[in-house]
N, C-alpha and C. Protein backbone atom coordinates (compact mmCIF):
# COMPACT_ATOMS: atom_id res chain seq x y z
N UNK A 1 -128.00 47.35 15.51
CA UNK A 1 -128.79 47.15 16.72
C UNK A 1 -128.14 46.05 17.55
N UNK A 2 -128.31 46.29 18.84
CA UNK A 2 -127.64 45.24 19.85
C UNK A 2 -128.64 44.39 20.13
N UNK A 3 -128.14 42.65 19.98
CA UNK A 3 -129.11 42.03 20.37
C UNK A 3 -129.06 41.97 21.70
N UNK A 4 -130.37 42.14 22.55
CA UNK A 4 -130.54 41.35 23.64
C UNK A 4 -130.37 40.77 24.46
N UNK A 5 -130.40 39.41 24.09
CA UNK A 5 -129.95 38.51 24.61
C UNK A 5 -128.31 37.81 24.53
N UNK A 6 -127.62 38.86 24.01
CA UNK A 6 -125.93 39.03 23.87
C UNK A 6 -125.76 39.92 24.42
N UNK A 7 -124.36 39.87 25.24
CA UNK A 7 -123.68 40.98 25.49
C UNK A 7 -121.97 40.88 25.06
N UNK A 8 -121.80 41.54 24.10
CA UNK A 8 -120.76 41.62 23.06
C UNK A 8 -119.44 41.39 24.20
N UNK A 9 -118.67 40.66 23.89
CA UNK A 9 -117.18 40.59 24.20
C UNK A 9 -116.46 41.82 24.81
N UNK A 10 -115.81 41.80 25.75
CA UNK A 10 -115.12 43.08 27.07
C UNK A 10 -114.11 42.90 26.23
N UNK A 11 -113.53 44.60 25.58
CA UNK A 11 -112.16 44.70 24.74
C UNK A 11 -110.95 43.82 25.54
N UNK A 12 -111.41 43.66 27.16
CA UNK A 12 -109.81 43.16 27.26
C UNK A 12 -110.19 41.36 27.54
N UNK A 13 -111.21 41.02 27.06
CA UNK A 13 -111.09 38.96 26.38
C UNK A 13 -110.50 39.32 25.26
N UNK A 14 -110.76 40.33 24.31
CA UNK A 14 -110.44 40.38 22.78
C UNK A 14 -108.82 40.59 22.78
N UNK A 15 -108.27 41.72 23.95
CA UNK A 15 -107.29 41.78 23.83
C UNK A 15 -106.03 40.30 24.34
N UNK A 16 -106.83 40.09 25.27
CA UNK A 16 -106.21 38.86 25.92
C UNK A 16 -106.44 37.37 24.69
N UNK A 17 -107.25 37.39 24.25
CA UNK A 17 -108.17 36.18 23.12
C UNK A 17 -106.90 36.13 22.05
N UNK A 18 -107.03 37.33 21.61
CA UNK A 18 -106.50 37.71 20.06
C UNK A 18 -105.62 38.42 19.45
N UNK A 19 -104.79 38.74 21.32
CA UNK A 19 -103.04 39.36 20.84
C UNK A 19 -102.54 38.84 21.55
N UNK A 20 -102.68 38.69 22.87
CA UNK A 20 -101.79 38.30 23.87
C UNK A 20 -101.18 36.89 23.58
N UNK A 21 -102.31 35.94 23.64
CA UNK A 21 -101.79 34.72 23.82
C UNK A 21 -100.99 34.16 22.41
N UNK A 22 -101.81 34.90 21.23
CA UNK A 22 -101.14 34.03 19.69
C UNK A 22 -100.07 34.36 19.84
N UNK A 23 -99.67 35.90 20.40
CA UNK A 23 -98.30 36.25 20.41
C UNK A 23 -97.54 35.80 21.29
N UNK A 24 -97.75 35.46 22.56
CA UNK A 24 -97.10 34.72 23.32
C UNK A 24 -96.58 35.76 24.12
N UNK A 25 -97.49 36.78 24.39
CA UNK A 25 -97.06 38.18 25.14
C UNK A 25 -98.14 38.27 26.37
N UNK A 26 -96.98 38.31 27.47
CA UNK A 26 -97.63 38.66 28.60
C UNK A 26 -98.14 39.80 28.86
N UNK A 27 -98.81 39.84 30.22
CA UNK A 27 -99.67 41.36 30.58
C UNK A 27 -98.02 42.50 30.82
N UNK A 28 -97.20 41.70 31.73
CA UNK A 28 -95.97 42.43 31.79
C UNK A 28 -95.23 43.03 30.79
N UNK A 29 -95.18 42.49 29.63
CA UNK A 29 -93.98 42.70 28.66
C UNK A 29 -95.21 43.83 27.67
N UNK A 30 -96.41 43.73 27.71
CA UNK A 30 -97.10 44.88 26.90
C UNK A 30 -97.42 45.98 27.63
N UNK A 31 -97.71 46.01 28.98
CA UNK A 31 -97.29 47.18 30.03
C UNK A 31 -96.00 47.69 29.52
N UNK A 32 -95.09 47.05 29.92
CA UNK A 32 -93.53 47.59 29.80
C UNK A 32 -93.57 48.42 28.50
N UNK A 33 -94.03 47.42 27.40
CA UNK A 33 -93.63 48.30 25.76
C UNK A 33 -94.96 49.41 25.68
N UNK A 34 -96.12 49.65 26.54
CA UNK A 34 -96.77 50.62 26.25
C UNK A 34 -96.11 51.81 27.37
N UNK A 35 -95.63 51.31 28.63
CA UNK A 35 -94.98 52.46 29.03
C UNK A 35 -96.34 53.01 30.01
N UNK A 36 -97.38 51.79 30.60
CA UNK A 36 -98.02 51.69 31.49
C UNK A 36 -97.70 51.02 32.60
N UNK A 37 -98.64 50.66 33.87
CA UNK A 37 -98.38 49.93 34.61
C UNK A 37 -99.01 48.58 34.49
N UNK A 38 -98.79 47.68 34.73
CA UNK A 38 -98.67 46.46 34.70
C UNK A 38 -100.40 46.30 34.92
N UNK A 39 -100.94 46.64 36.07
CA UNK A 39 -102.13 46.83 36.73
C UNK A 39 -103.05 46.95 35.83
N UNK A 40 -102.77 48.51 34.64
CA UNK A 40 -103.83 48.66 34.19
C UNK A 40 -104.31 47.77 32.89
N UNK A 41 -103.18 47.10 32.64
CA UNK A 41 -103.55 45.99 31.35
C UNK A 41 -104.37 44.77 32.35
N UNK A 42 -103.41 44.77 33.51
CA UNK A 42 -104.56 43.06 34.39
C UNK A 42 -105.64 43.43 33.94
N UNK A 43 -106.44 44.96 35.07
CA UNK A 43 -107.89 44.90 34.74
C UNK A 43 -108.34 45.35 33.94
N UNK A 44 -108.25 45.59 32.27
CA UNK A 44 -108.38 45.83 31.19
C UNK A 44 -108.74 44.28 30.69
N UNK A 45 -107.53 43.84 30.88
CA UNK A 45 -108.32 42.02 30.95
C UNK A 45 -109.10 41.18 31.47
N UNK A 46 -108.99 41.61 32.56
CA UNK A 46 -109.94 40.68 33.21
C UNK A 46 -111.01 41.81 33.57
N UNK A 47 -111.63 42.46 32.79
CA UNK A 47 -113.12 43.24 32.35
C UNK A 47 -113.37 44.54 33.77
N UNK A 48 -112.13 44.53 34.70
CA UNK A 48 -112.68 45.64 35.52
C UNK A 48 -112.14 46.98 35.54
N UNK A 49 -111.73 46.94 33.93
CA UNK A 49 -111.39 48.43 33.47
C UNK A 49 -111.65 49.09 32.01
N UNK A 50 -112.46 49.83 31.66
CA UNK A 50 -112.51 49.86 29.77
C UNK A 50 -111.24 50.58 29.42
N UNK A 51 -111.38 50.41 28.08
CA UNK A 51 -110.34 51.02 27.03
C UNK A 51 -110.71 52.39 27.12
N UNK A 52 -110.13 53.19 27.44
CA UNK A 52 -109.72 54.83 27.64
C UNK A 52 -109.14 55.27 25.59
N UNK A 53 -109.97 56.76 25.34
CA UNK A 53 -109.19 57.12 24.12
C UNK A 53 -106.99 57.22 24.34
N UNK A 54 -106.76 57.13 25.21
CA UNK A 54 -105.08 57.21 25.28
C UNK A 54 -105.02 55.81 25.31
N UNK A 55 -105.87 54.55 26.27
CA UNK A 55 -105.34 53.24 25.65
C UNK A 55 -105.68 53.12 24.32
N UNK A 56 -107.13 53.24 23.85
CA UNK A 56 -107.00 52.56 22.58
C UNK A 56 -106.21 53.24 21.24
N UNK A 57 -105.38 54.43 21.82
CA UNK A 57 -104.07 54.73 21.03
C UNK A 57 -103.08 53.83 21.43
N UNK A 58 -102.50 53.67 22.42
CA UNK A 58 -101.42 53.19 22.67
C UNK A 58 -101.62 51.34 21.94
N UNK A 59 -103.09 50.83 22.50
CA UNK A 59 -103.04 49.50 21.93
C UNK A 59 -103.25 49.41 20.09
N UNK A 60 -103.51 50.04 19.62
CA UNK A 60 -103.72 50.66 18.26
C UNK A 60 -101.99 50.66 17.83
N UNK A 61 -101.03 51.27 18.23
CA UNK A 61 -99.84 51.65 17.78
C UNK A 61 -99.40 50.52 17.91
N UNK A 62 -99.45 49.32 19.01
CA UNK A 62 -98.60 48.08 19.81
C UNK A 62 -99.20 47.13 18.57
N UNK A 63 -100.14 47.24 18.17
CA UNK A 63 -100.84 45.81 17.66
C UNK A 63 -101.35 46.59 15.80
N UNK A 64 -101.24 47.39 15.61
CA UNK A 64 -101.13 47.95 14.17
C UNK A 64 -102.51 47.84 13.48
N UNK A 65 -102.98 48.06 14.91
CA UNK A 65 -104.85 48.33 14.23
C UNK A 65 -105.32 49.51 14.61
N UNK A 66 -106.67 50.46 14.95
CA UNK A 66 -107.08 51.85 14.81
C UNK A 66 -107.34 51.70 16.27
N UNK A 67 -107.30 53.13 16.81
CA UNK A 67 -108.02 53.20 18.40
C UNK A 67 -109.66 53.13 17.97
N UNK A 68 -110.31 53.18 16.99
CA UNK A 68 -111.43 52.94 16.63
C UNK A 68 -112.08 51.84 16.43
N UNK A 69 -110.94 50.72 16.00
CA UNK A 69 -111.26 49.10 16.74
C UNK A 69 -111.64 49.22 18.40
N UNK A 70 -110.67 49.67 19.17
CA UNK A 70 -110.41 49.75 20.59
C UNK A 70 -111.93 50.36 21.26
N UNK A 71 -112.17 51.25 20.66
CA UNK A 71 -113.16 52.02 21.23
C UNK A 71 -114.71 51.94 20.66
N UNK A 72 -114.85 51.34 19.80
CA UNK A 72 -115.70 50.68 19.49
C UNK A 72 -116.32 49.56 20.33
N UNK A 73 -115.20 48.28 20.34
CA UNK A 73 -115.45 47.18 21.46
C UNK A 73 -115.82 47.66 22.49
N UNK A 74 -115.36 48.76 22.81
CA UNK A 74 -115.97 49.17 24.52
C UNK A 74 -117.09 50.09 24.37
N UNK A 75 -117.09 50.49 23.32
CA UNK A 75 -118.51 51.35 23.12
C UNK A 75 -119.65 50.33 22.87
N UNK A 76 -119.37 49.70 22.33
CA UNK A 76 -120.51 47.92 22.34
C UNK A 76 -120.64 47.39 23.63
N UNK A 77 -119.71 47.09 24.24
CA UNK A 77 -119.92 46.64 25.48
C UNK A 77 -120.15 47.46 26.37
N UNK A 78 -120.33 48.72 26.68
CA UNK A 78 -120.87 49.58 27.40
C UNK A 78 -122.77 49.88 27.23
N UNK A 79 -122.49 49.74 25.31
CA UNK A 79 -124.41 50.04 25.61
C UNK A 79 -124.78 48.64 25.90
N UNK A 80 -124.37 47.70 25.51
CA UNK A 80 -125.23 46.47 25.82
C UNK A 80 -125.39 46.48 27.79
N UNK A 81 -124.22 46.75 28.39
CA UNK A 81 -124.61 46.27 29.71
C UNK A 81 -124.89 47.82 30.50
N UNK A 82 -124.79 48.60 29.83
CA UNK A 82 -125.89 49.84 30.60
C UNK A 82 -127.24 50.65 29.76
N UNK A 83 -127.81 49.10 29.14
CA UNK A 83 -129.02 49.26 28.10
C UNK A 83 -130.31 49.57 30.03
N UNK A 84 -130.77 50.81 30.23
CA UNK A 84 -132.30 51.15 30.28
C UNK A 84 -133.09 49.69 30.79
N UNK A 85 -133.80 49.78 32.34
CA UNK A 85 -134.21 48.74 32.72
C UNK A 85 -135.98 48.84 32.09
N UNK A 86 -136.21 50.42 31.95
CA UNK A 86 -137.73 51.05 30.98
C UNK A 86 -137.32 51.59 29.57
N UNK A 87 -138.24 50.86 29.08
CA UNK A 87 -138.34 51.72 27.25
C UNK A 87 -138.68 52.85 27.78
N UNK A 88 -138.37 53.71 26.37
CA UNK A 88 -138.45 55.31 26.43
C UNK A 88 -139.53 55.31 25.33
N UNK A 89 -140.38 56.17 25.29
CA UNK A 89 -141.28 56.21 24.06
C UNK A 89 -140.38 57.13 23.48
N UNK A 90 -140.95 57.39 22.11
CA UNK A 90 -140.33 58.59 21.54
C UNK A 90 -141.25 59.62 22.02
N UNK A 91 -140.60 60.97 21.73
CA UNK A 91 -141.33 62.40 21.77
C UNK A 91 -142.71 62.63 20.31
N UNK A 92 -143.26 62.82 21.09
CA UNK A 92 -144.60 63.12 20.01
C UNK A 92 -144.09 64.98 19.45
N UNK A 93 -143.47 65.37 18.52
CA UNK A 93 -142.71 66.59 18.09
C UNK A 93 -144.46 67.17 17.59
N UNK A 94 -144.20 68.25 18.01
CA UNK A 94 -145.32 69.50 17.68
C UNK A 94 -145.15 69.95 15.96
N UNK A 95 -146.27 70.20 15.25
CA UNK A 95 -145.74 69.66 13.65
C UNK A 95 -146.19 71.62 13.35
């Protein structure tokens, strides 16, 4: 369950947090080795683009973790910030 009052980390702080910088790898030089444009890693980082199933292959192959890490983070951060401004009741099912 998603809490609330969190809204889970945008895959590209995580990517920028926890590959880029330990490695000492720019937005340029992981564009170049994924064989993207430069652009789409910026706003991947700076949160005004999600992880696509072809990125979170390509960042999966670059960094030797699953596109299911990748797509996960953005599947978290997608329900938390397009969580329903009304509860839904459930359906009362005919027995």
């Amino acid at each position: 369950m998603i809490p609330e009052n969190r809204i889970p980390t945008h895959p590209g702080v995580v990517l920028e947090e926890e590959f880029l910088t330990p490695l000492c790898l720019t937005q340029v030089a992981l564009a170049k080795h994924l064989g993207v444009p430069t652009q789409r890693i910026n706003e991947l980082v700076r949160g005004k683009r999600g992880v696509t199933p072809e990125t979170a292959w390509l960042l999966a192959g670059a960094f030797e973790t699953t596109p299911q890490f990748w797509l996960n983070l953005q599947a978290n951060y997608d329900l938390a910030t397009n969580r329903p401004k009304q509860e839904i009741r459930p359906l009362a099912l005919a027995t």
